[in-house]
C-alpha atoms as a PDB file:
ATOM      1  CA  UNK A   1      40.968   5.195   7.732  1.00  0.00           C
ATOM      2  CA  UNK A   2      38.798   2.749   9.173  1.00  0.00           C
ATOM      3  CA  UNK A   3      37.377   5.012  11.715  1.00  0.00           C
ATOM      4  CA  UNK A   4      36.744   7.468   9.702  1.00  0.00           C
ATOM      5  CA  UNK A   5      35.020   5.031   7.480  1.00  0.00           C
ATOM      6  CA  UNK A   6      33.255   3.720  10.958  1.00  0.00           C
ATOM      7  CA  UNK A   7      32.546   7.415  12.169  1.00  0.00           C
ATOM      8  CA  UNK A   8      30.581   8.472   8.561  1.00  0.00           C
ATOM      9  CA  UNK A   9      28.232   5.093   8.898  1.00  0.00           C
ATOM     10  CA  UNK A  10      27.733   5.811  12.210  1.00  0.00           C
ATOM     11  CA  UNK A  11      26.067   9.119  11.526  1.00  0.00           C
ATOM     12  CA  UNK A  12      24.396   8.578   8.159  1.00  0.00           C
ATOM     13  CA  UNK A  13      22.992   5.772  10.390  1.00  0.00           C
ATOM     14  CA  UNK A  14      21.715   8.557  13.329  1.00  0.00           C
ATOM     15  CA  UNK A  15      20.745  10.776  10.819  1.00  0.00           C
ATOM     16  CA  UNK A  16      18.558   7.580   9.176  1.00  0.00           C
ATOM     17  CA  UNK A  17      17.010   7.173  12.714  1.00  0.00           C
ATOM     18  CA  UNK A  18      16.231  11.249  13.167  1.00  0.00           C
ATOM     19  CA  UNK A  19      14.067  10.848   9.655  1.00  0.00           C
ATOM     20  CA  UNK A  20      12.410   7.640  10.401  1.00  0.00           C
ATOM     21  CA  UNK A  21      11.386   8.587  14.179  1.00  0.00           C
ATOM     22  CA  UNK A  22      11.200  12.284  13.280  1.00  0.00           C
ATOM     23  CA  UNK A  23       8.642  11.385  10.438  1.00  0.00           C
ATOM     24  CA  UNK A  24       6.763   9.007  12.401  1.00  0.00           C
ATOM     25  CA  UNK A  25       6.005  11.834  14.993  1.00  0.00           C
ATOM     26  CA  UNK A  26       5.305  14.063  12.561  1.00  0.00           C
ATOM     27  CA  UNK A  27       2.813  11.871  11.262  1.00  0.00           C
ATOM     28  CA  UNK A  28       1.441  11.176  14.407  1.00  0.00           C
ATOM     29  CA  UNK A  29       1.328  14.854  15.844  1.00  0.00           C
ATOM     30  CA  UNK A  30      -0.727  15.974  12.411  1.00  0.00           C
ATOM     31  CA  UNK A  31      -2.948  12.989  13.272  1.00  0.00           C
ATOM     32  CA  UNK A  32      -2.432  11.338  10.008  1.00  0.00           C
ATOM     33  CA  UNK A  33      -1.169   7.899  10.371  1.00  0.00           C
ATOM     34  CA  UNK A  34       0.553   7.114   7.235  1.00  0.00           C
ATOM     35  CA  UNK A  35       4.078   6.283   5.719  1.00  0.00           C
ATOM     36  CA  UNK A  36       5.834   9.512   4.595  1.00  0.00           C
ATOM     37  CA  UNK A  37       9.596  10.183   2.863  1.00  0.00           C
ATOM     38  CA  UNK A  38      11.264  11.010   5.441  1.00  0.00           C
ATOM     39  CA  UNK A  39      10.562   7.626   7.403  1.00  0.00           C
ATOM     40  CA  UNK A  40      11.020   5.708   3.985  1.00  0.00           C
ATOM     41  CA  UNK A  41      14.109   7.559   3.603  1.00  0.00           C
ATOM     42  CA  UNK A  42      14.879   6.864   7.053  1.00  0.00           C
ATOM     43  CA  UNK A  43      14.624   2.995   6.929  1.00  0.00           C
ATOM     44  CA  UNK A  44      16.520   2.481   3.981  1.00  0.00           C
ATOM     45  CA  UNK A  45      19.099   4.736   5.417  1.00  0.00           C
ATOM     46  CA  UNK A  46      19.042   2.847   8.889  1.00  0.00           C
ATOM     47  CA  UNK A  47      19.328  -1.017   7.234  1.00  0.00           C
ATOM     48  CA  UNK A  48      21.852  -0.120   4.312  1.00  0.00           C
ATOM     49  CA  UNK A  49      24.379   1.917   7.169  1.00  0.00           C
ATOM     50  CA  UNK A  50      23.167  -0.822   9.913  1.00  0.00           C
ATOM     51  CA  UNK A  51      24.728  -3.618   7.772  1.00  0.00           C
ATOM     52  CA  UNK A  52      27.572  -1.845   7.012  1.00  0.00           C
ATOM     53  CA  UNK A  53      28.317  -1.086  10.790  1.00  0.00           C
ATOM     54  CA  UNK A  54      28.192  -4.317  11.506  1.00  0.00           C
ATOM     55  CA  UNK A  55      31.667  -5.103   9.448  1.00  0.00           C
ATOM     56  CA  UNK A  56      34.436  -5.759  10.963  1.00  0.00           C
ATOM     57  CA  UNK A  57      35.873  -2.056  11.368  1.00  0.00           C
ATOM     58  CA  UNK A  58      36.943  -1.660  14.607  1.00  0.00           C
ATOM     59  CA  UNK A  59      40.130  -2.167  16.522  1.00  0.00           C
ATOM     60  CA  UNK A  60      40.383  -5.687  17.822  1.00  0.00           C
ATOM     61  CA  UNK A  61      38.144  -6.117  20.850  1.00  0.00           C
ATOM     62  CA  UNK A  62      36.275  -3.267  19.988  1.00  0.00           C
ATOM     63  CA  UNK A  63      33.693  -5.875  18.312  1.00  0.00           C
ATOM     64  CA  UNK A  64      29.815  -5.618  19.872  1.00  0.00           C
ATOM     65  CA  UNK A  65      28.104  -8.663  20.880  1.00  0.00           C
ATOM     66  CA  UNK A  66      26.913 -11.094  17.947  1.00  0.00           C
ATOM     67  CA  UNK A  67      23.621 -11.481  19.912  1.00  0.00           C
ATOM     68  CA  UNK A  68      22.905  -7.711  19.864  1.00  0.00           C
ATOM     69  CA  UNK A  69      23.745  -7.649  15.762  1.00  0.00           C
ATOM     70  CA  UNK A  70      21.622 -10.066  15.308  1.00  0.00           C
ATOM     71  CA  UNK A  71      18.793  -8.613  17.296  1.00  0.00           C
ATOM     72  CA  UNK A  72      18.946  -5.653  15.597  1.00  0.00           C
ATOM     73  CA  UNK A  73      19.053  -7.107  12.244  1.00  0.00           C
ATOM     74  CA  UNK A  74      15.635  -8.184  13.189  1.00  0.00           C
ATOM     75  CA  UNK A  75      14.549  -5.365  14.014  1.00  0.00           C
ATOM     76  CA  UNK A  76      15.550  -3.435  11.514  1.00  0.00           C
ATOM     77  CA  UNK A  77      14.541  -6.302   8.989  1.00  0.00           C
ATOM     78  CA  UNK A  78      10.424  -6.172  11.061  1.00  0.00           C
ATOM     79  CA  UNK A  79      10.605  -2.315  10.424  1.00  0.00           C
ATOM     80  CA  UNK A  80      11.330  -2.299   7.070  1.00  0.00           C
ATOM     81  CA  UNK A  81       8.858  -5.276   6.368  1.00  0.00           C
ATOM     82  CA  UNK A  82       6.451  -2.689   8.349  1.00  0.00           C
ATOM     83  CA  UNK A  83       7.167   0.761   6.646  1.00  0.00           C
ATOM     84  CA  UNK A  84       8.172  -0.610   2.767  1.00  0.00           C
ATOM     85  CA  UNK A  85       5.271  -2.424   1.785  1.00  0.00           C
ATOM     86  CA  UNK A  86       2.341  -0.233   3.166  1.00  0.00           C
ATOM     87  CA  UNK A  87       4.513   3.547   1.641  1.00  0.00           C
ATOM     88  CA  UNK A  88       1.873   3.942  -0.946  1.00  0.00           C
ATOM     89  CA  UNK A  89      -1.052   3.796   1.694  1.00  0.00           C
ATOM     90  CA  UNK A  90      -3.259   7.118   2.420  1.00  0.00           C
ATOM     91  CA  UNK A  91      -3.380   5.678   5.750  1.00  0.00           C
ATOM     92  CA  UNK A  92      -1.938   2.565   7.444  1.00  0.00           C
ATOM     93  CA  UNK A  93      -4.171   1.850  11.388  1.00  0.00           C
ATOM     94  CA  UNK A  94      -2.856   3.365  14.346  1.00  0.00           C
ATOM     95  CA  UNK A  95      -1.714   0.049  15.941  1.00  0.00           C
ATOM     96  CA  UNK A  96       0.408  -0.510  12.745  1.00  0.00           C
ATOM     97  CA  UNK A  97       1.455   3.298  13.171  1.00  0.00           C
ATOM     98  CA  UNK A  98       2.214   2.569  16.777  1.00  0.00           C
ATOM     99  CA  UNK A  99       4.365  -0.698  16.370  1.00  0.00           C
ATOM    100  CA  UNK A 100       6.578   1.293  13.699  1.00  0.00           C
ATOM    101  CA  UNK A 101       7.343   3.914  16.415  1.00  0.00           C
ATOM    102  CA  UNK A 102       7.846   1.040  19.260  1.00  0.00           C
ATOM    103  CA  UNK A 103      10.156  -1.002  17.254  1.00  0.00           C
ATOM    104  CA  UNK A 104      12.310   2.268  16.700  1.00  0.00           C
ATOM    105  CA  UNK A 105      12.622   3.031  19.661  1.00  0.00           C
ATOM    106  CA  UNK A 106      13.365  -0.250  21.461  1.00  0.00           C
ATOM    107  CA  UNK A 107      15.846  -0.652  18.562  1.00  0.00           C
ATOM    108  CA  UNK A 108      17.238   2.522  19.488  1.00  0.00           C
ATOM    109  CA  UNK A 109      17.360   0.986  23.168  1.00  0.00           C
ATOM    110  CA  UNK A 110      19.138  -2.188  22.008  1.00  0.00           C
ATOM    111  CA  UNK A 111      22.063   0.658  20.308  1.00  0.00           C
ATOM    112  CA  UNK A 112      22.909   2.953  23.200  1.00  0.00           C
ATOM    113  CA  UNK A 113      22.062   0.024  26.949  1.00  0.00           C
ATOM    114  CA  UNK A 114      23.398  -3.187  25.851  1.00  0.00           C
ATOM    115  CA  UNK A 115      27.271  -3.462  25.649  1.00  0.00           C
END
């Protein structure tokens, strides 16, 4: 039960990434830099099933580094502190747009190289 449990966080959590990145390119391909659904859906998606991940439901040993939890707490936390409070924009600056994009993907980094 408690990988199945694991298993459906783990990809309501990718599918939270594929709408915040996938809305962020959108965004950025269209030329319009501003704060969309899909990446609002996306970054509540990615910090509600982020926190829950980070329970204790796996087998024992199976447990990923505290550092890299914390680290991508922060992350997670900076993002939404990036994408929440500027939603109602027309437009947010590129470097703004840009830093939301970086801090995806290095979070994504953090997820799939550090063990």
């Amino acid at each position: 039960m408690k990988d199945l449990v694991r298993y459906i966080l783990l990809y309501a959590h990718l599918i939270g990434f594929a709408l915040l990145l996938g809305g962020a390119v959108t965004q950025w391909l269209a030329g319009k830099f501003r704060i969309n659904q899909a990446m609002l859906i996306g970054v509540w998606t990615q910090l509600i099933t982020g926190i829950a991940l980070s329970a204790p439901l796996r087998g024992e040993g199976h447990e990923p580094p505290t550092a890299k939890l914390i680290v991508k707490l922060v992350l997670a936390l900076l993002i939404f502190g990036a994408v929440f409070p500027v939603r109602k924009r027309e437009e947010v600056s590129k470097g703004h747009f840009y830093g939301i994009i970086g801090m995806v993907l290095v979070t994504a980094g953090v997820a799939v190289f550090w063990h």
